[in-house]
N, C-alpha and C. Protein backbone atom coordinates (compact mmCIF):
# COMPACT_ATOMS: atom_id res chain seq x y z
N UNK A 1 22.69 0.60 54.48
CA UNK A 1 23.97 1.13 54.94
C UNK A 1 23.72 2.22 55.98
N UNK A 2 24.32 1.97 57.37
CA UNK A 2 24.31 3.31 57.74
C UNK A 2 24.76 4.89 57.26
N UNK A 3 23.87 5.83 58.15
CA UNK A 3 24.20 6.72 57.74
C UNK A 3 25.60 7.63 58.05
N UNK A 4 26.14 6.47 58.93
CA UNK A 4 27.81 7.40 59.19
C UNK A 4 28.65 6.87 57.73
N UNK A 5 28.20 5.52 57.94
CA UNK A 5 28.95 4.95 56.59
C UNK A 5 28.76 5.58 55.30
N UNK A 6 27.17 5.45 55.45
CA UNK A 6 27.37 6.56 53.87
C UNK A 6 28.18 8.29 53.68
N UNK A 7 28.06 8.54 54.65
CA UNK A 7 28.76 10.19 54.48
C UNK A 7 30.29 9.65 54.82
N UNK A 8 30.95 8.94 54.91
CA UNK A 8 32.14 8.54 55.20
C UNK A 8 32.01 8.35 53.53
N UNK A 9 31.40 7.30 52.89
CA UNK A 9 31.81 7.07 51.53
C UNK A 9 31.89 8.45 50.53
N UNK A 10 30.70 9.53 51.21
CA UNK A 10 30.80 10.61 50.63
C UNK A 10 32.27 11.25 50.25
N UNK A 11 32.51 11.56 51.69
CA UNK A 11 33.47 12.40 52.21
C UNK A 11 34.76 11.80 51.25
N UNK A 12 35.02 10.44 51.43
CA UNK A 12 36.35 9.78 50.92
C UNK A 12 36.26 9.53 49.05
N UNK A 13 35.19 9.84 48.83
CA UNK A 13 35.41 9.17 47.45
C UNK A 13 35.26 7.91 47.17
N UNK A 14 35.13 7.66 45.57
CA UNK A 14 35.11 5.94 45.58
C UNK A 14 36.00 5.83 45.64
N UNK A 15 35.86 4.06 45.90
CA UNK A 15 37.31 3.24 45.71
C UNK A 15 38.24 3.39 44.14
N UNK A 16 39.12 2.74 44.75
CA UNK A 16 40.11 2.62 43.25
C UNK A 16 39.89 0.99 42.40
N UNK A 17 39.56 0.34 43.57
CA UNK A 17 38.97 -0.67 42.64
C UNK A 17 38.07 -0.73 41.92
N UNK A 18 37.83 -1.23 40.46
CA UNK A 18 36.88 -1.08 39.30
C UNK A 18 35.52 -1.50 39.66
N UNK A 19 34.62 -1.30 39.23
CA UNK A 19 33.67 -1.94 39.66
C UNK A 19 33.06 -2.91 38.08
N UNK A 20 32.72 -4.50 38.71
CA UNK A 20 32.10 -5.15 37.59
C UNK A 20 30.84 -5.14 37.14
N UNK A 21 30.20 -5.34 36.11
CA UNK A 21 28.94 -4.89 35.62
C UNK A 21 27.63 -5.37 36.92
N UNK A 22 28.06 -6.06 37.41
CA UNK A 22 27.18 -6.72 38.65
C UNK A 22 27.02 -5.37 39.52
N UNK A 23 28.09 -4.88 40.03
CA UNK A 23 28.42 -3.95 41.00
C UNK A 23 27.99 -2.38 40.50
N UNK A 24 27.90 -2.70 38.64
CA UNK A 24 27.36 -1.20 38.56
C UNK A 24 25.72 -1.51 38.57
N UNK A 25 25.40 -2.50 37.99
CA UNK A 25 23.75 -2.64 38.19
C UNK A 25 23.43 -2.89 39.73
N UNK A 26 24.03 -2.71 40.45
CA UNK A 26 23.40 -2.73 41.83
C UNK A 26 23.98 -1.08 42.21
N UNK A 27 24.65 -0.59 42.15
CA UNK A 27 24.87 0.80 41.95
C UNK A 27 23.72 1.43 41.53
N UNK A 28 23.20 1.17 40.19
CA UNK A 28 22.29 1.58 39.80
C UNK A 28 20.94 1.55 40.27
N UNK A 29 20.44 0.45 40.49
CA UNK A 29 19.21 -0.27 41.81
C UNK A 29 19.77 0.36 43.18
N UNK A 30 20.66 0.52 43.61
CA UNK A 30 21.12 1.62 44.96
C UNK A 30 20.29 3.18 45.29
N UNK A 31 20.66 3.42 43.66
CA UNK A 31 20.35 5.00 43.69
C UNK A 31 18.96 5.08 43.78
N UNK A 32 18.38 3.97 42.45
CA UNK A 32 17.03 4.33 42.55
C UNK A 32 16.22 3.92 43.92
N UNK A 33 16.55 3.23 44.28
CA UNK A 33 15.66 3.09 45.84
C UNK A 33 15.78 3.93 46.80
N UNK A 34 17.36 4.37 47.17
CA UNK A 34 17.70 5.31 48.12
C UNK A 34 16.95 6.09 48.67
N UNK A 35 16.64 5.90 50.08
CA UNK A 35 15.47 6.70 50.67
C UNK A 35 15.44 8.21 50.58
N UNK A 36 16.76 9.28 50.34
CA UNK A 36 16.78 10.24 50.31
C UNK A 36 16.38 10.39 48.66
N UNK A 37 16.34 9.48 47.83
CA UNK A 37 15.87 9.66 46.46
C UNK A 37 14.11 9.91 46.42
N UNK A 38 13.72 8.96 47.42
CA UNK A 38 12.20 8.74 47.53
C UNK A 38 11.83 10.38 47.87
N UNK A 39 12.70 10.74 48.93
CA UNK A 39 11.92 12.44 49.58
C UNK A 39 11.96 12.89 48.70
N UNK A 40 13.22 13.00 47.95
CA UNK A 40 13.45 14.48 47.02
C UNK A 40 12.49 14.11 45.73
N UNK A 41 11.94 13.29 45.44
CA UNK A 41 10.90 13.06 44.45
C UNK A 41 9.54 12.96 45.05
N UNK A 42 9.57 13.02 46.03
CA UNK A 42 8.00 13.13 46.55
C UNK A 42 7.54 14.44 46.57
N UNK A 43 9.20 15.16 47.52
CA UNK A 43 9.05 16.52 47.58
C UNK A 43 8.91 17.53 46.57
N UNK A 44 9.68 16.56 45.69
CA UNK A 44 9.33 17.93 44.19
C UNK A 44 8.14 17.79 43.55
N UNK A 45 7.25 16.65 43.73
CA UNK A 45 6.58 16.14 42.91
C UNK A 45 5.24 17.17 43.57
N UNK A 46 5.33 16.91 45.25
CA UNK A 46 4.57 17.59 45.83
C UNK A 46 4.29 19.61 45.36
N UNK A 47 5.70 19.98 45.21
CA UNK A 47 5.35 21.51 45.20
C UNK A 47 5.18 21.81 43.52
N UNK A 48 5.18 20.71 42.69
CA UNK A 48 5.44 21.08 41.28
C UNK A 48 3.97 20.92 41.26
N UNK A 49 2.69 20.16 41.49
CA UNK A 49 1.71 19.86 41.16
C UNK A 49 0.48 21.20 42.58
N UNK A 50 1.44 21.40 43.48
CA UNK A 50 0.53 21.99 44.34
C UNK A 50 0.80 23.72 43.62
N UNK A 51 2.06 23.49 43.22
CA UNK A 51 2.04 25.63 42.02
C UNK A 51 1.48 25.33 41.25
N UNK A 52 1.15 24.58 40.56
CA UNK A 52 0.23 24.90 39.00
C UNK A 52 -1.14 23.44 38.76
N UNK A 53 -1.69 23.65 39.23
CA UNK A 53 -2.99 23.03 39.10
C UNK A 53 -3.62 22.67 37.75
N UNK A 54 -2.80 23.14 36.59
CA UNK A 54 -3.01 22.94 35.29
C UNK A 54 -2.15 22.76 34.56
N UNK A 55 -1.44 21.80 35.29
CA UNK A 55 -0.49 21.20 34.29
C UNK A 55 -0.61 20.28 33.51
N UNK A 56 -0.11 19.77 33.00
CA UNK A 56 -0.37 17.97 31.91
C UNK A 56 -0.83 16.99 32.87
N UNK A 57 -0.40 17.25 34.30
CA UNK A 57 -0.28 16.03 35.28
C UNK A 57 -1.67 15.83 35.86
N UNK A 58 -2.40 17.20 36.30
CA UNK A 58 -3.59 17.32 36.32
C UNK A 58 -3.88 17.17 38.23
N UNK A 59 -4.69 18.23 38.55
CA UNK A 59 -4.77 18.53 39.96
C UNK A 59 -4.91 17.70 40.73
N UNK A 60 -4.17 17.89 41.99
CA UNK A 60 -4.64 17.04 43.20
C UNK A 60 -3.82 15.50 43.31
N UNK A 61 -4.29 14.79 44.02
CA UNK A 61 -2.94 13.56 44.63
C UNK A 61 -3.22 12.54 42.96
N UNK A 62 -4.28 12.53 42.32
CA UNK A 62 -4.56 11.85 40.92
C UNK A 62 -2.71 12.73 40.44
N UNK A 63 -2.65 14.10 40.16
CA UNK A 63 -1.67 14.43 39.12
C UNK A 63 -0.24 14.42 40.26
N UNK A 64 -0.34 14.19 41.34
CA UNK A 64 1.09 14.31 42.14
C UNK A 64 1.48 12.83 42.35
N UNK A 65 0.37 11.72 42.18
CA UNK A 65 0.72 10.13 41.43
C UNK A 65 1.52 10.31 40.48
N UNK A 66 0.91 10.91 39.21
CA UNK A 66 1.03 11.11 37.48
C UNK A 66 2.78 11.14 37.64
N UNK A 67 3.23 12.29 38.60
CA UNK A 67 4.07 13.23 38.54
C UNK A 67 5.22 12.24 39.24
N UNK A 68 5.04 11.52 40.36
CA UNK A 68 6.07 10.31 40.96
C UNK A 68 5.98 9.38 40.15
N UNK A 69 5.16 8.80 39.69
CA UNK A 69 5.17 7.53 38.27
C UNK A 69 6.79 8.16 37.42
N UNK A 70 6.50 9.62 36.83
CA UNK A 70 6.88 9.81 35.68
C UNK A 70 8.34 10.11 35.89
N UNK A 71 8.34 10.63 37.24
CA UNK A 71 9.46 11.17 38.15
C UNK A 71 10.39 9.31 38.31
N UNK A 72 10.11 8.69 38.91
CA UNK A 72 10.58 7.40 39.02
C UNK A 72 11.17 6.75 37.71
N UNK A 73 10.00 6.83 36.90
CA UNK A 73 10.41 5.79 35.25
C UNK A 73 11.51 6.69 35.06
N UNK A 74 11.77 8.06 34.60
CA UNK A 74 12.72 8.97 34.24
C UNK A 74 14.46 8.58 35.57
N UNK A 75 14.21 8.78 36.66
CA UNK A 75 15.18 8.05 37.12
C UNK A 75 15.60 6.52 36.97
N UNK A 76 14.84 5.72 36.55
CA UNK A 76 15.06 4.38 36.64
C UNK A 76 15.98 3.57 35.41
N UNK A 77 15.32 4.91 34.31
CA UNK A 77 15.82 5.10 32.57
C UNK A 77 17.21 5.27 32.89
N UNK A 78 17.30 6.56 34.02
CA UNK A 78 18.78 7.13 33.81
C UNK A 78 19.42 6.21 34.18
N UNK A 79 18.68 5.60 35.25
CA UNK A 79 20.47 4.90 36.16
C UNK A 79 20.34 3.82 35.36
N UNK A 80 19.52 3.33 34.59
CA UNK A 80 20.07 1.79 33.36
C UNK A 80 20.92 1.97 32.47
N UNK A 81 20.72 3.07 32.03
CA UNK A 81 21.32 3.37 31.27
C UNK A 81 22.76 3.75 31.35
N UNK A 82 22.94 5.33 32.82
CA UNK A 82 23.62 5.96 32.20
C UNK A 82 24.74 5.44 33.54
N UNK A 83 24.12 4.57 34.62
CA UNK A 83 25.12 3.66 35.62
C UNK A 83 25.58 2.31 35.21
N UNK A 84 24.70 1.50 34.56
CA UNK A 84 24.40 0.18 34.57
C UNK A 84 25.11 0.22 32.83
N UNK A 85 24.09 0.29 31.81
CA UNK A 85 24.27 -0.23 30.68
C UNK A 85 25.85 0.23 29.81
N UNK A 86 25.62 1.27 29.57
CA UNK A 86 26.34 1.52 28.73
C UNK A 86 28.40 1.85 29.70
N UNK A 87 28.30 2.29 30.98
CA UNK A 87 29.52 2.00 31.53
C UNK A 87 29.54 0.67 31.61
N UNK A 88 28.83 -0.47 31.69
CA UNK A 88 29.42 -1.87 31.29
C UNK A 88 30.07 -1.78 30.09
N UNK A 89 29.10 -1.59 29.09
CA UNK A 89 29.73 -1.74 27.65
C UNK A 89 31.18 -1.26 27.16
N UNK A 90 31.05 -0.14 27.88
CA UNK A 90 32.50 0.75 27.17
C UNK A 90 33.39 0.48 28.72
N UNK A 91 33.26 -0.36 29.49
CA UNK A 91 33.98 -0.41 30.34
C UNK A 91 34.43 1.22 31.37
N UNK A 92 33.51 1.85 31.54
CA UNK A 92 33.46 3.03 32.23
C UNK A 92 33.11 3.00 33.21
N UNK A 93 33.37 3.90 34.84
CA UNK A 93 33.70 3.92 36.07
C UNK A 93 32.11 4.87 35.72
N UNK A 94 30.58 4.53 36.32
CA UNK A 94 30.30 5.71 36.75
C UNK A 94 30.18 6.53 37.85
N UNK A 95 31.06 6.60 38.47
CA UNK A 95 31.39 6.97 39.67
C UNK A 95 32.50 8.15 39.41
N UNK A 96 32.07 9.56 40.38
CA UNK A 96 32.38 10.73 40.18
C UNK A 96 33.34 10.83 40.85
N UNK A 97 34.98 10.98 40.92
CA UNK A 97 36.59 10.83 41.55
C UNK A 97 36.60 12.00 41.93
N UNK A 98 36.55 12.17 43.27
CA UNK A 98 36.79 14.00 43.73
C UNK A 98 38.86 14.08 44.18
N UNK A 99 38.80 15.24 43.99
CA UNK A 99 40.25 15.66 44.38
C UNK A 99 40.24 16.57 45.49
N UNK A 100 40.40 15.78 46.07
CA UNK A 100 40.64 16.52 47.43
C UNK A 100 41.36 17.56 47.86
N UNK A 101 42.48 17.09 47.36
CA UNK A 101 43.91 17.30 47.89
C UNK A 101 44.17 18.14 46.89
N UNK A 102 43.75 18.89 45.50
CA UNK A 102 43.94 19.32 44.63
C UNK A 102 43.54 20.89 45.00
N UNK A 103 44.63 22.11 44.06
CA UNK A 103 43.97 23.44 44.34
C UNK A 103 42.74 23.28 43.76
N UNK A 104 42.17 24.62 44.27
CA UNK A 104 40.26 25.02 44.03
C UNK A 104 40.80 24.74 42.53
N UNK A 105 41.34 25.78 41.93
CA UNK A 105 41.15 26.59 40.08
C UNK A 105 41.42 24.68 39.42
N UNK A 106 41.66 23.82 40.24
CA UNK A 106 42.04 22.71 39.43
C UNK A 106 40.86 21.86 39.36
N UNK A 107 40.59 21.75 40.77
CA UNK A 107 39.09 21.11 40.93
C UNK A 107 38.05 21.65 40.13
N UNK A 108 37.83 22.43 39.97
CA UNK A 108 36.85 23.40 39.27
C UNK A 108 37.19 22.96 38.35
N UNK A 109 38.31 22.85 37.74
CA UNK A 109 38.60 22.41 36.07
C UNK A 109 37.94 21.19 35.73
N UNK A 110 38.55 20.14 37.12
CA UNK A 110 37.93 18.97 37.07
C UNK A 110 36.79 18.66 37.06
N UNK A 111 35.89 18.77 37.90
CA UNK A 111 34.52 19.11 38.14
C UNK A 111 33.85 19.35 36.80
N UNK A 112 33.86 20.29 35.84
CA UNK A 112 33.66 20.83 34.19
C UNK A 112 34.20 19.48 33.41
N UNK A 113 35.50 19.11 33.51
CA UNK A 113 35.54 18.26 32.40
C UNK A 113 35.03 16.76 32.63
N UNK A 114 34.75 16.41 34.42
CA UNK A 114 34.31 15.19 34.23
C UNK A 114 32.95 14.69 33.22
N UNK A 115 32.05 16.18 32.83
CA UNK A 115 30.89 15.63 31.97
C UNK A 115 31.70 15.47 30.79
N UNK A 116 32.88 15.66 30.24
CA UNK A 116 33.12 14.97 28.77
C UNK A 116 33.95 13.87 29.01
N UNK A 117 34.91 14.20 29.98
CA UNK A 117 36.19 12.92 30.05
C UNK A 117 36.22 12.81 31.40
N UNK A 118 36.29 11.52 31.71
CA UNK A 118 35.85 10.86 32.21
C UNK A 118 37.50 9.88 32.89
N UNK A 119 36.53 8.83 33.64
CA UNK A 119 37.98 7.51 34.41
C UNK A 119 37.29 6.66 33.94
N UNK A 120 37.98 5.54 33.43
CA UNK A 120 37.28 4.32 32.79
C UNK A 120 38.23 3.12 33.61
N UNK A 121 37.56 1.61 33.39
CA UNK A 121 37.61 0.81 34.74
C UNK A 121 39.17 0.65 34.70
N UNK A 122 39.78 1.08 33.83
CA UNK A 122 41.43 0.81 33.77
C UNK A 122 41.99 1.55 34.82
N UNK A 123 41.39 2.86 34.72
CA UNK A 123 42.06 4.03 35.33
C UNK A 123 42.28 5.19 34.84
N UNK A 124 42.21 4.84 33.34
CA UNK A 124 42.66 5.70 32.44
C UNK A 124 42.02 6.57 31.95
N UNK A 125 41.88 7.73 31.35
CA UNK A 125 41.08 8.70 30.87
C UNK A 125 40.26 8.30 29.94
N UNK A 126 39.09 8.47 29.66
CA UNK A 126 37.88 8.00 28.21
C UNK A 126 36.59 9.14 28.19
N UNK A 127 36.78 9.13 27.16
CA UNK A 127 34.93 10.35 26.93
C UNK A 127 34.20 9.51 28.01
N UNK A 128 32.85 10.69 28.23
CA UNK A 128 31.81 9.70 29.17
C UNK A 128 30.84 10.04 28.04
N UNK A 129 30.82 8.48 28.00
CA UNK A 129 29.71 8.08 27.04
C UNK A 129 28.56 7.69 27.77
N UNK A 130 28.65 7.80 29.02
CA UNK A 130 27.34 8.17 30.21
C UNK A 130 26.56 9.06 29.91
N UNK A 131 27.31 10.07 29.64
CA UNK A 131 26.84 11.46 30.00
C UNK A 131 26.77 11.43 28.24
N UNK A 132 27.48 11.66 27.18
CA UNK A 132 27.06 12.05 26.04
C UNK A 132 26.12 11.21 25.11
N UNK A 133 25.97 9.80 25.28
CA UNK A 133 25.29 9.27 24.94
C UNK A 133 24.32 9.14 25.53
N UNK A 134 24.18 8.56 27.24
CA UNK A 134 22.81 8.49 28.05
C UNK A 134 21.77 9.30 27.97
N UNK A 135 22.70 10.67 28.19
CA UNK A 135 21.11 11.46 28.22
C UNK A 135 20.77 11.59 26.97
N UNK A 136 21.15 11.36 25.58
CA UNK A 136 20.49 11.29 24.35
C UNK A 136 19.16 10.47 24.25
N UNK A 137 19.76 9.36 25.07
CA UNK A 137 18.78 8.10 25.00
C UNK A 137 17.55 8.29 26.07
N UNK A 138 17.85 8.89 27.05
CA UNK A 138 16.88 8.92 28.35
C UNK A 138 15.71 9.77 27.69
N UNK A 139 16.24 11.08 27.20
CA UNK A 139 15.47 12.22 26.48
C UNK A 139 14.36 11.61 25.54
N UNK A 140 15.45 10.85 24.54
CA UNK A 140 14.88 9.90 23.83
C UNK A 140 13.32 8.94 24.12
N UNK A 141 13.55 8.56 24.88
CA UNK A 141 12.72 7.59 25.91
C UNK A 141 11.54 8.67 26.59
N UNK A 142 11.85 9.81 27.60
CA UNK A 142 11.16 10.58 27.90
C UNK A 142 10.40 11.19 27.32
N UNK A 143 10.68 11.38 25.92
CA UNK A 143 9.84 11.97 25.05
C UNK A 143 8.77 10.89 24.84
N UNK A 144 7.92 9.67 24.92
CA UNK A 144 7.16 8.60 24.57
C UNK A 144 6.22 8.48 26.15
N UNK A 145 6.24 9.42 27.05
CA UNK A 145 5.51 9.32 27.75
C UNK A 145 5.58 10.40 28.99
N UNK A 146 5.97 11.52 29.07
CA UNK A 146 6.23 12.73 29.51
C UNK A 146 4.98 13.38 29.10
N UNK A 147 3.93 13.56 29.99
CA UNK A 147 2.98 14.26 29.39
C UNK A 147 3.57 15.81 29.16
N UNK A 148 2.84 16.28 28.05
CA UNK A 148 2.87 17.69 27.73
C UNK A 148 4.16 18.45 27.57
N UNK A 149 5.10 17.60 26.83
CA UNK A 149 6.57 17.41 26.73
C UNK A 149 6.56 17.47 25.38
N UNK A 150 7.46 19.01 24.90
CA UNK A 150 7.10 19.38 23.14
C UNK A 150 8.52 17.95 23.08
N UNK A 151 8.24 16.88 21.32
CA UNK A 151 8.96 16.31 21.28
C UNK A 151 9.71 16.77 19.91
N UNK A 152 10.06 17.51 19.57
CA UNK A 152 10.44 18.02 18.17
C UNK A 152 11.80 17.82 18.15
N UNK A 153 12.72 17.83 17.27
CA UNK A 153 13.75 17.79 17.11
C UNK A 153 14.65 18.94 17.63
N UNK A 154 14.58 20.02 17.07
CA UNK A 154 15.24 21.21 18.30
C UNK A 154 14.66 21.25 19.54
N UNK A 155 13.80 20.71 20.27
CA UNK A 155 13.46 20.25 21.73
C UNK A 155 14.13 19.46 22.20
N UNK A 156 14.40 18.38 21.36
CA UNK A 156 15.02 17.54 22.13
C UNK A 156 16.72 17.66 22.54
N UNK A 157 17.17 18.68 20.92
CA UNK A 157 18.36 18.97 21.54
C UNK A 157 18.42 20.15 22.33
N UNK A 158 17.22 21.36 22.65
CA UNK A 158 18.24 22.07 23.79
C UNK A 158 18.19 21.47 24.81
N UNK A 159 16.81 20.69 25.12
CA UNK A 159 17.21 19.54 26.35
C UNK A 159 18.79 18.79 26.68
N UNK A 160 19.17 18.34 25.24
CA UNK A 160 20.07 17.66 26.22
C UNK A 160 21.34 19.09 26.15
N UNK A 161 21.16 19.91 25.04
CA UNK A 161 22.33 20.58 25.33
C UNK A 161 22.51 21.18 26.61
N UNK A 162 21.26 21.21 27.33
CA UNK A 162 20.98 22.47 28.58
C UNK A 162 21.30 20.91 29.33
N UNK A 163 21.15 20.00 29.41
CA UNK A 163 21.68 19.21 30.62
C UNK A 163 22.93 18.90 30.34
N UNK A 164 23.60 18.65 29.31
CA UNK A 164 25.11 18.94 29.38
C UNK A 164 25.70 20.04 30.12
N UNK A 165 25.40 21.35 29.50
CA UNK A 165 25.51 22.36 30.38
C UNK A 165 25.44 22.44 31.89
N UNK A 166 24.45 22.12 32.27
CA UNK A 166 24.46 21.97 34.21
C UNK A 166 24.76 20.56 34.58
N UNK A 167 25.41 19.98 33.70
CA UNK A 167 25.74 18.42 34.32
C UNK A 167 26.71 18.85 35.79
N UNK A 168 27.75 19.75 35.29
CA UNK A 168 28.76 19.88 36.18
C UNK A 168 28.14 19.95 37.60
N UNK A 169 27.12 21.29 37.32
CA UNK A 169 26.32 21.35 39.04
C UNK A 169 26.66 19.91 40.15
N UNK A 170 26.37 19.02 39.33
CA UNK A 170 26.26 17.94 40.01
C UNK A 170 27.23 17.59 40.42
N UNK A 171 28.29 17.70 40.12
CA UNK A 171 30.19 17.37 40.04
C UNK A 171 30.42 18.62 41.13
N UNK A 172 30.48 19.95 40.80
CA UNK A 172 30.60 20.63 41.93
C UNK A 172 30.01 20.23 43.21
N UNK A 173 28.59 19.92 43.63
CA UNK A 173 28.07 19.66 44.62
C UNK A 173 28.84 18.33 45.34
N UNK A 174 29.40 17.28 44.29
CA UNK A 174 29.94 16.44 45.37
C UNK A 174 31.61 16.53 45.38
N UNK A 175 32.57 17.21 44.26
CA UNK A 175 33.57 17.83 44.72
C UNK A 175 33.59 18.75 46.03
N UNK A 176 32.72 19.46 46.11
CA UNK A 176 33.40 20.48 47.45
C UNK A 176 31.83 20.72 48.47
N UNK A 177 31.09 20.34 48.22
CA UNK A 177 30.08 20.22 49.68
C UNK A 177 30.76 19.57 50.66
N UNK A 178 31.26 18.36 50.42
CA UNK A 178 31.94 17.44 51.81
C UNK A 178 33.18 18.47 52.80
N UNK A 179 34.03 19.73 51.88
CA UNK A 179 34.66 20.46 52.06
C UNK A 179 34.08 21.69 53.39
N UNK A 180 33.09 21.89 53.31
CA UNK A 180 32.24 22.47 53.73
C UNK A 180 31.21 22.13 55.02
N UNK A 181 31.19 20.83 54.59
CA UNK A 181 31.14 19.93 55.50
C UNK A 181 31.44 19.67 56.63
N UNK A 182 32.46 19.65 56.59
CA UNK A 182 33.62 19.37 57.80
C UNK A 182 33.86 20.70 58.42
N UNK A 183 33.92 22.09 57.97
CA UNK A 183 33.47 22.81 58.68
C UNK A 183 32.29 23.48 59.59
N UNK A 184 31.68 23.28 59.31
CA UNK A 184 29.90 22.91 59.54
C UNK A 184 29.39 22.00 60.12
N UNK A 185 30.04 21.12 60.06
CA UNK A 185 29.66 19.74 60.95
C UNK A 185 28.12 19.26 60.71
N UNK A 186 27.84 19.60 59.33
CA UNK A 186 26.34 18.54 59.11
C UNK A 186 26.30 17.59 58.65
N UNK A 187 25.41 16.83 58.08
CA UNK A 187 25.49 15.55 57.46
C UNK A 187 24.64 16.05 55.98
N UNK A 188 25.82 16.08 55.20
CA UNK A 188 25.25 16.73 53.59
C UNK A 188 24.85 15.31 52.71
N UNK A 189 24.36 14.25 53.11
CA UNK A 189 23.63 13.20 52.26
C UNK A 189 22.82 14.00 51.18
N UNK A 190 21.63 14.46 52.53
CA UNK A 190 20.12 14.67 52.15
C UNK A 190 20.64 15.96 51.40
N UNK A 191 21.36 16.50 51.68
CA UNK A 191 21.35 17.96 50.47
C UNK A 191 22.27 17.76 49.41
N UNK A 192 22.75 16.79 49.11
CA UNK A 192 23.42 15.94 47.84
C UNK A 192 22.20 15.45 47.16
N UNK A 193 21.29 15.02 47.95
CA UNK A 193 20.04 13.89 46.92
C UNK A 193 18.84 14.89 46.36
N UNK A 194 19.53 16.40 47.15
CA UNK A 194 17.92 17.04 46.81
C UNK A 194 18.50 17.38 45.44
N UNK A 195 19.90 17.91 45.60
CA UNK A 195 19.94 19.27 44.58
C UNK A 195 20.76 18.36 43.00
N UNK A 196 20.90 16.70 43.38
CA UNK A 196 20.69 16.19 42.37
C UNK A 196 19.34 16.07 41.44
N UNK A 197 18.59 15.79 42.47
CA UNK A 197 16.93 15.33 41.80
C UNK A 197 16.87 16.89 41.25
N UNK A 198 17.24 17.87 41.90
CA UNK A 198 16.66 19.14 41.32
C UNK A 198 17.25 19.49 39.88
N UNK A 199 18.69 18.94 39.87
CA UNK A 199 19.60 19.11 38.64
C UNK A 199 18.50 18.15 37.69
N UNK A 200 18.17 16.83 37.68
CA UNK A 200 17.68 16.00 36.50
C UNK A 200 16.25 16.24 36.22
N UNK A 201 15.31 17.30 37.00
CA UNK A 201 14.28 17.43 36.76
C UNK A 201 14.21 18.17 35.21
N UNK A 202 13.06 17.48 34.73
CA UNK A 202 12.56 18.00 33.21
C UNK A 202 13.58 17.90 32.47
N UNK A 203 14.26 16.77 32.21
CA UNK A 203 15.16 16.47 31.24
C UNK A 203 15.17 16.00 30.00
């Protein structure tokens, strides 16, 4: 897709038409390939292994491999899961509805409650069982091959409680960056894909 097209899709929001389980598993295969997905995981992978030389991952391009392997499987988990699988099942939109046209104090509201409630393919309001179930399961999963990743039972929940917590980040960044946007006149793709990858790191 070009890149006017994609910041046009930014800017406007999704469609109102539902999307079918076909359309979310290619949604899902979208994200993970997305070339601005590839930088922002190369790039983190790069400065996380070049600050600490003694990590689990282990020095040099051997542990900044370790670190994109682990970086990739962990995205690949999420979007099966938390794009693809389970919004088929429960019939859920995972796709984030910005309000444009809405005051700030409302958006902001919105933005916060899209990590519990959610638009489902009707239209209609539903928990996101994306977000409260997925990352149970991703964590889940991450824990079985995350080197040097405590897996204990209160680990695993402040993990997900602390990514519940900053889920929103992610909701703010694409509610009102495009806002900002347009005054500024840049093209906010690439700083949508960083400061996502930066939100799901160590999850």
């Amino acid at each position: 897709m070009p890149l006017r097209d994609r910041y046009t899709r930014f800017i406007n929001g999704p469609a109102v038409k539902p999307l079918t389980p076909k359309e979310k598993g290619r949604l899902a295969m979208r994200n993970v390939i997305d070339p601005f997905n590839a930088i922002t995981i190369l790039g983190e992978s790069a400065i996380f292994v070049g600050s600490d030389s003694h990590s689990p991952y282990g020095p040099g391009m051997a542990g900044f491999g370790r670190r994109v392997g682990v970086s990739y499987s962990q995205e690949m988990t999420g979007e099966f899961f938390n794009t693809f699988l389970i919004p088929s099942i429960v019939h859920q939109d995972p796709r984030y509805h910005r309000m444009p046209h809405a005051g700030y104090p409302r958006r902001v509201v919105h933005a916060i409650a899209q990590v519990i409630w959610t638009q489902g393919d009707n239209g209609k309001g539903m928990l996101n069982y994306a977000n409260l179930i997925g990352n149970l399961i991703d964590d889940e999963i991450s824990n079985a091959y995350v080197p040097g990743r405590e897996t204990t039972a209160g680990a695993t929940t402040e993990r997900y409680a602390i990514g519940l917590a900053t889920a929103p980040i992610d909701n703010f960044v694409t509610e009102f960056l495009p806002d900002i946007a347009r005054h500024v006149h840049i093209q906010i793709v690439l700083v949508q894909r960083v400061i996502n990858q930066v939100a799901r790191t160590d999850r």
